[in-house]
Protein backbone atom coordinates (compact mmCIF):
# COMPACT_ATOMS: atom_id res chain seq x y z
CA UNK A 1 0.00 0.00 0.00
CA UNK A 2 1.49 3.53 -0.86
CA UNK A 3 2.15 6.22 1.82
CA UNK A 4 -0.57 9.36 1.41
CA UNK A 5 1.05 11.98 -0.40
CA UNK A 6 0.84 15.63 0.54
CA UNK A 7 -1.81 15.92 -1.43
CA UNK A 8 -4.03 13.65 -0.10
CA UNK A 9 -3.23 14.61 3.53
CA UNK A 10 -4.23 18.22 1.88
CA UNK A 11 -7.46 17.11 0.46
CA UNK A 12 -8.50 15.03 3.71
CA UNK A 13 -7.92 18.08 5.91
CA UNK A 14 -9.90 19.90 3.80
CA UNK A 15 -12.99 17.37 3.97
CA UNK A 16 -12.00 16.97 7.97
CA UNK A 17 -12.58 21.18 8.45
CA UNK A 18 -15.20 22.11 5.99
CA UNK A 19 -17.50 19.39 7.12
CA UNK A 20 -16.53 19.44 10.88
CA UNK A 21 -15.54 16.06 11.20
CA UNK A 22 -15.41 15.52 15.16
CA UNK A 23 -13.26 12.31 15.33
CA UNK A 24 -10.83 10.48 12.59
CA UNK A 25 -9.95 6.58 13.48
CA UNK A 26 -6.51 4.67 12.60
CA UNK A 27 -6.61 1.39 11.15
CA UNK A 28 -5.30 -1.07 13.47
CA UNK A 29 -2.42 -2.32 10.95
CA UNK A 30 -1.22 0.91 9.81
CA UNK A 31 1.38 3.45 10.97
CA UNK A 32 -1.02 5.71 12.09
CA UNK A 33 1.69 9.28 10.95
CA UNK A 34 -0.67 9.94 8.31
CA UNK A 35 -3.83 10.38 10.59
CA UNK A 36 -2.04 11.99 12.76
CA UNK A 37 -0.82 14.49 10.43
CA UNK A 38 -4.42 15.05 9.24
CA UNK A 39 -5.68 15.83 13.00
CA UNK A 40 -2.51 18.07 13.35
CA UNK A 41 -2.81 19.98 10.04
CA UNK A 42 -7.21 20.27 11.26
CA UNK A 43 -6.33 21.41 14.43
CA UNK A 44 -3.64 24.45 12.67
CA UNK A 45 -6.83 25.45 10.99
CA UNK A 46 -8.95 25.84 14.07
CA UNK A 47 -10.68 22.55 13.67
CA UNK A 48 -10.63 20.57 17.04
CA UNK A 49 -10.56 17.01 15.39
CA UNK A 50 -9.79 13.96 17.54
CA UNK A 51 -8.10 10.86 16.85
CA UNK A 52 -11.11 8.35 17.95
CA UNK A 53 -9.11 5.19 18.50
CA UNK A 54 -8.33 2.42 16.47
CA UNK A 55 -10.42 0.27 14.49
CA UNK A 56 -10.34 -2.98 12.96
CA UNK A 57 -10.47 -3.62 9.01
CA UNK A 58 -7.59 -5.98 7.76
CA UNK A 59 -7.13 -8.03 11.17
CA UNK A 60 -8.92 -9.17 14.07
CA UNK A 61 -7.94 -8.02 17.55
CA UNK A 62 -5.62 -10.00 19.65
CA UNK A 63 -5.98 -13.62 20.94
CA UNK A 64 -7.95 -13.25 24.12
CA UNK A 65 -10.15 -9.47 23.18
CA UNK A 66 -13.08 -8.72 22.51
CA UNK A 67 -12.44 -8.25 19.14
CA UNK A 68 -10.71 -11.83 18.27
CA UNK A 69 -13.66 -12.66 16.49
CA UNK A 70 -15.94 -11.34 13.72
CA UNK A 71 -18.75 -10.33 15.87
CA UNK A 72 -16.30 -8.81 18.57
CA UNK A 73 -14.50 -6.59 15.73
CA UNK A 74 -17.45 -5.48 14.33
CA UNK A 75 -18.71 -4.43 18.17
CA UNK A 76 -15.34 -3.16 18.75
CA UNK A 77 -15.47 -0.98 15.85
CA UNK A 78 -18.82 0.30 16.48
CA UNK A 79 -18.11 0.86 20.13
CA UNK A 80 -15.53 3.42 18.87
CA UNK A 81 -17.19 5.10 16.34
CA UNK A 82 -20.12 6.04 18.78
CA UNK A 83 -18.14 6.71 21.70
CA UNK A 84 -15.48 8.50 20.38
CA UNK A 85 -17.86 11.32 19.33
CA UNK A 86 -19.34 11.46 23.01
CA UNK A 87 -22.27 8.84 21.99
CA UNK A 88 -23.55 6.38 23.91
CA UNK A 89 -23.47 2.76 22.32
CA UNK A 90 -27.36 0.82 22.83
CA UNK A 91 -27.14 -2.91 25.01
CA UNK A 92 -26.76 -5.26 22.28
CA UNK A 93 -29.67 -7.59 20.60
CA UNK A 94 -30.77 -10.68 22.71
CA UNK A 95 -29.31 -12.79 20.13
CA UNK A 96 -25.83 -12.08 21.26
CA UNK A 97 -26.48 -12.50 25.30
CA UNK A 98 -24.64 -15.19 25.05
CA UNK A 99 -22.02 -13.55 23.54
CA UNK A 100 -22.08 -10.26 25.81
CA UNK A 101 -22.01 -12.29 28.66
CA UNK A 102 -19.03 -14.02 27.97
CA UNK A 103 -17.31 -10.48 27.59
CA UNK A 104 -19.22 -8.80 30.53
CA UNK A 105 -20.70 -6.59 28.27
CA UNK A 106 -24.86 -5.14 27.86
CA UNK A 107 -27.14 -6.92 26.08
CA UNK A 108 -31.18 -6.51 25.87
């Protein structure tokens, strides 16, 4: 995979400020520089962007956390999309209490 180029970090800054963008994620694989640069170049401008975590796309999460699994990376992404905003994720459906019990976690 090629590195952004300055371009690209231009052109995402411009998309982060103009559309106030509250939170930007790094991909759990990746160096995360470039997002970094993006929130730092947003924030020169007077945008307050955070970096929202880290979410899951070419890998599932460690041996042993939540996110070793399908389901659990999919709950671990959404958990920090929502949060990382300031929202508040819903208990899950009552087709995964199993599954939220076994992590501790909410379910309906």
């Amino acid at each position: 995979m090629a590195e952004a180029s300055v371009a690209d970090i231009r052109e995402t800054v411009d998309a982060v400020v103009e559309t106030g963008v509250p939170a930007i994620f790094v991909e759990t694989t990746i160096n995360p520089r470039t997002v970094q640069a993006v929130a730092e170049a947003a924030r020169q401008r007077g945008h307050a962007v955070e970096i929202g975590g880290a979410l899951y796309s070419d890998a599932l999460g460690e041996t042993g956390s939540v996110a070793d699994t399908y389901i659990g990376m999919i709950f671990a992404n959404t958990r920090t999309i929502t949060e990382a905003p300031g929202g508040d994720l819903p208990p899950l459906p009552a087709e995964l209490a199993d599954w939220a019990e076994e992590w501790g976690l909410p379910s309906a």
